[in-house]
C-alpha atoms as a PDB file:
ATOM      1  CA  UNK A   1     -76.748  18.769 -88.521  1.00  0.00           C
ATOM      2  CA  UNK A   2     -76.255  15.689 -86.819  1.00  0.00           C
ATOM      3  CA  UNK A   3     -72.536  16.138 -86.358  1.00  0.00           C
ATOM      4  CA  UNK A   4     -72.913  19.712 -85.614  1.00  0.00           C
ATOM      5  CA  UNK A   5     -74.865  18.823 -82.254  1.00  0.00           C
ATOM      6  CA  UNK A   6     -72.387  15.831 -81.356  1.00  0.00           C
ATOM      7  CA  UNK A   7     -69.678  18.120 -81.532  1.00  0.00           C
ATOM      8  CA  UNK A   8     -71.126  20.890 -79.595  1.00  0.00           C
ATOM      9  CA  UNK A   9     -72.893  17.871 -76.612  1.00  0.00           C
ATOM     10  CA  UNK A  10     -68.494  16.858 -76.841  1.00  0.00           C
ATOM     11  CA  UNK A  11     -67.767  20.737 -75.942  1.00  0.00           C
ATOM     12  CA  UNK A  12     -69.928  20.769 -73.116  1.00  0.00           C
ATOM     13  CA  UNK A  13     -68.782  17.555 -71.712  1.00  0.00           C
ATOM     14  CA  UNK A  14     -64.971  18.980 -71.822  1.00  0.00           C
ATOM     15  CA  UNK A  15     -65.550  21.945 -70.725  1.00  0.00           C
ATOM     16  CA  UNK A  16     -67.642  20.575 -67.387  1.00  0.00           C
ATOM     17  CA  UNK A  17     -64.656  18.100 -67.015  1.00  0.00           C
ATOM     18  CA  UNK A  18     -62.630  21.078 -66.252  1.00  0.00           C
ATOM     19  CA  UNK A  19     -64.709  22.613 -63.536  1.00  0.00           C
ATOM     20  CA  UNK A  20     -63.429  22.650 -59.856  1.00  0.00           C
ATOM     21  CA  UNK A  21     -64.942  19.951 -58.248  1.00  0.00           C
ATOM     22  CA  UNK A  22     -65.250  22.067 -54.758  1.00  0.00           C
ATOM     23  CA  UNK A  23     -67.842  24.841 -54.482  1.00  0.00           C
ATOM     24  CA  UNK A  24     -66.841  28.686 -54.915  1.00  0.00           C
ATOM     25  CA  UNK A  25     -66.423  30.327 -51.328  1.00  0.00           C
ATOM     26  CA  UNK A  26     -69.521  32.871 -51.126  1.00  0.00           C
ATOM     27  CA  UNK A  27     -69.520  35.240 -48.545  1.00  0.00           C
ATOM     28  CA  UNK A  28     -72.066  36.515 -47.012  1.00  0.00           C
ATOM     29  CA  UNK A  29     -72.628  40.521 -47.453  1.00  0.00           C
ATOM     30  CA  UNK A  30     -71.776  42.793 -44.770  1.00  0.00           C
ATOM     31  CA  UNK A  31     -74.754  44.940 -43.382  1.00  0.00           C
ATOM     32  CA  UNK A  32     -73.567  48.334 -44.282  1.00  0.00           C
ATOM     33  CA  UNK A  33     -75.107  51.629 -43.595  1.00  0.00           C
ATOM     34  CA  UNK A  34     -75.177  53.586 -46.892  1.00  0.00           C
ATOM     35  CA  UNK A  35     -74.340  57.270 -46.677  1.00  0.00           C
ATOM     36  CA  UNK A  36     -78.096  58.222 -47.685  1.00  0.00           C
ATOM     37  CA  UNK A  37     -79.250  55.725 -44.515  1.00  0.00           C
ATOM     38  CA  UNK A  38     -76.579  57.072 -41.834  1.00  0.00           C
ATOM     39  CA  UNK A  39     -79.161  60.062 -40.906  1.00  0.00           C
ATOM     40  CA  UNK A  40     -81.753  57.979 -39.801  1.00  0.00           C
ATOM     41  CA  UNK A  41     -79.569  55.707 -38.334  1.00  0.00           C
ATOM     42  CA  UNK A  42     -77.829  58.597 -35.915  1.00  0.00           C
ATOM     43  CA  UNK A  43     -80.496  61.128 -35.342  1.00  0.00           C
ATOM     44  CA  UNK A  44     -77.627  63.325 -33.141  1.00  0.00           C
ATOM     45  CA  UNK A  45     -75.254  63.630 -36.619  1.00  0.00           C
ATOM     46  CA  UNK A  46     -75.793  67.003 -37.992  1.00  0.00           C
ATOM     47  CA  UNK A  47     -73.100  66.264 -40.853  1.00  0.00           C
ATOM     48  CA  UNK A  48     -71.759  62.940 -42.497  1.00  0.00           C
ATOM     49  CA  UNK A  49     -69.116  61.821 -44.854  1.00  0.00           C
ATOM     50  CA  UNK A  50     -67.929  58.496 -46.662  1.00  0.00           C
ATOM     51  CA  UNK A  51     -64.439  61.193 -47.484  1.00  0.00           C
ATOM     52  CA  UNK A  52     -66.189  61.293 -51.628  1.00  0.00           C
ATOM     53  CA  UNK A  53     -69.828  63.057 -50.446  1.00  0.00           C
ATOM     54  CA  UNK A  54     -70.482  65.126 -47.723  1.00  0.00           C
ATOM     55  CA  UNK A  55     -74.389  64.958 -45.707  1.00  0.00           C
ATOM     56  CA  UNK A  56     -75.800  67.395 -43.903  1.00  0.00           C
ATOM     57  CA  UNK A  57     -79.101  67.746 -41.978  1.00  0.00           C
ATOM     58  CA  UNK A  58     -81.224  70.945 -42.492  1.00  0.00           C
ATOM     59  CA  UNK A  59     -82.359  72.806 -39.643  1.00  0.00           C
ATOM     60  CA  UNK A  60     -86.027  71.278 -40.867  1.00  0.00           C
ATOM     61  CA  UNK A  61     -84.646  67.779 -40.631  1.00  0.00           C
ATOM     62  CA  UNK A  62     -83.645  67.563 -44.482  1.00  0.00           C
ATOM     63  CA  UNK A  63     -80.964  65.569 -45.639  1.00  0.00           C
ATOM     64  CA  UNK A  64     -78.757  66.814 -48.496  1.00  0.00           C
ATOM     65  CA  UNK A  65     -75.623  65.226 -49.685  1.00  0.00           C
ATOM     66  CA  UNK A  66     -72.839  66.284 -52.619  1.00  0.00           C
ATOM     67  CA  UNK A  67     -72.271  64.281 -55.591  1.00  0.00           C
ATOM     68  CA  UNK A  68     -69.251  61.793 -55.494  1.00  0.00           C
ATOM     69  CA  UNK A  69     -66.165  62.647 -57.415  1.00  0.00           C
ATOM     70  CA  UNK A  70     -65.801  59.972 -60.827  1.00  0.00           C
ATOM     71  CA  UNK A  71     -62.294  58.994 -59.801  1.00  0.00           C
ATOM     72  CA  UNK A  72     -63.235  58.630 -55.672  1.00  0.00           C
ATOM     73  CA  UNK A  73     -63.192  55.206 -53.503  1.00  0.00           C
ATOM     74  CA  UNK A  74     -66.238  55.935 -50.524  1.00  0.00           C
ATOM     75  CA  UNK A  75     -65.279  54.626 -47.218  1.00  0.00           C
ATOM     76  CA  UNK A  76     -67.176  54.079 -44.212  1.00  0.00           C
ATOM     77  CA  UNK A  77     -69.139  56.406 -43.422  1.00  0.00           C
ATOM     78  CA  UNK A  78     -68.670  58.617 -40.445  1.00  0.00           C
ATOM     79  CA  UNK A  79     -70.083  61.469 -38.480  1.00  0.00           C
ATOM     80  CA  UNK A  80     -68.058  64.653 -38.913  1.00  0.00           C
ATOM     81  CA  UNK A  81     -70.411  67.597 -36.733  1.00  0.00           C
ATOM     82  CA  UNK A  82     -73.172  66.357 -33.824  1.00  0.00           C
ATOM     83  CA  UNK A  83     -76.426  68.107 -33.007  1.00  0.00           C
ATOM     84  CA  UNK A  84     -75.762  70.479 -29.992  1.00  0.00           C
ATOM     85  CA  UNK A  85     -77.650  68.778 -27.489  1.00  0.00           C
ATOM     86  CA  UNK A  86     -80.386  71.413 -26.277  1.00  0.00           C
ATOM     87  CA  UNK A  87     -79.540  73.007 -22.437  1.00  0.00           C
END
């Protein structure tokens, strides 16, 4: 039993000996607005899209957005049809 810790106090020395001895880069994550947050965030966008779901403000003020595709890469999202201002 003995042994069987030596050897395994030995692994765990090696395998720290191989670690990079400078810190992993983080980077810090990019405030994004999320498709389901772009309605609130630009109250004159009647319709939204990241080009995989499509958003859409109700005449009431509801939001309701399409499911993604499985295969489909969302970009940034963007406003595709504004609020006609009233005259």
């Amino acid at each position: 039993m003995r042994l069987l810790g030596t050897l395994t106090f030995a692994a765990l020395l090696m395998c720290g000996a191989s670690a990079p001895s400078t810190p992993p880069v983080t980077v810090a994550p990019v405030a994004e607005i999320s498709i389901h947050d772009y309605g609130d965030h630009d109250a004159n966008c009647a319709e939204w899209t990241d080009r995989c779901r499509t958003c859409s403000r109700s005449e009431a003020g509801e939001q309701v957005c399409s499911n993604i595709g499985p295969t489909c890469q969302p970009a940034a999202v963007t406003c595709v049809r504004r609020i006609k201002p009233a005259q």
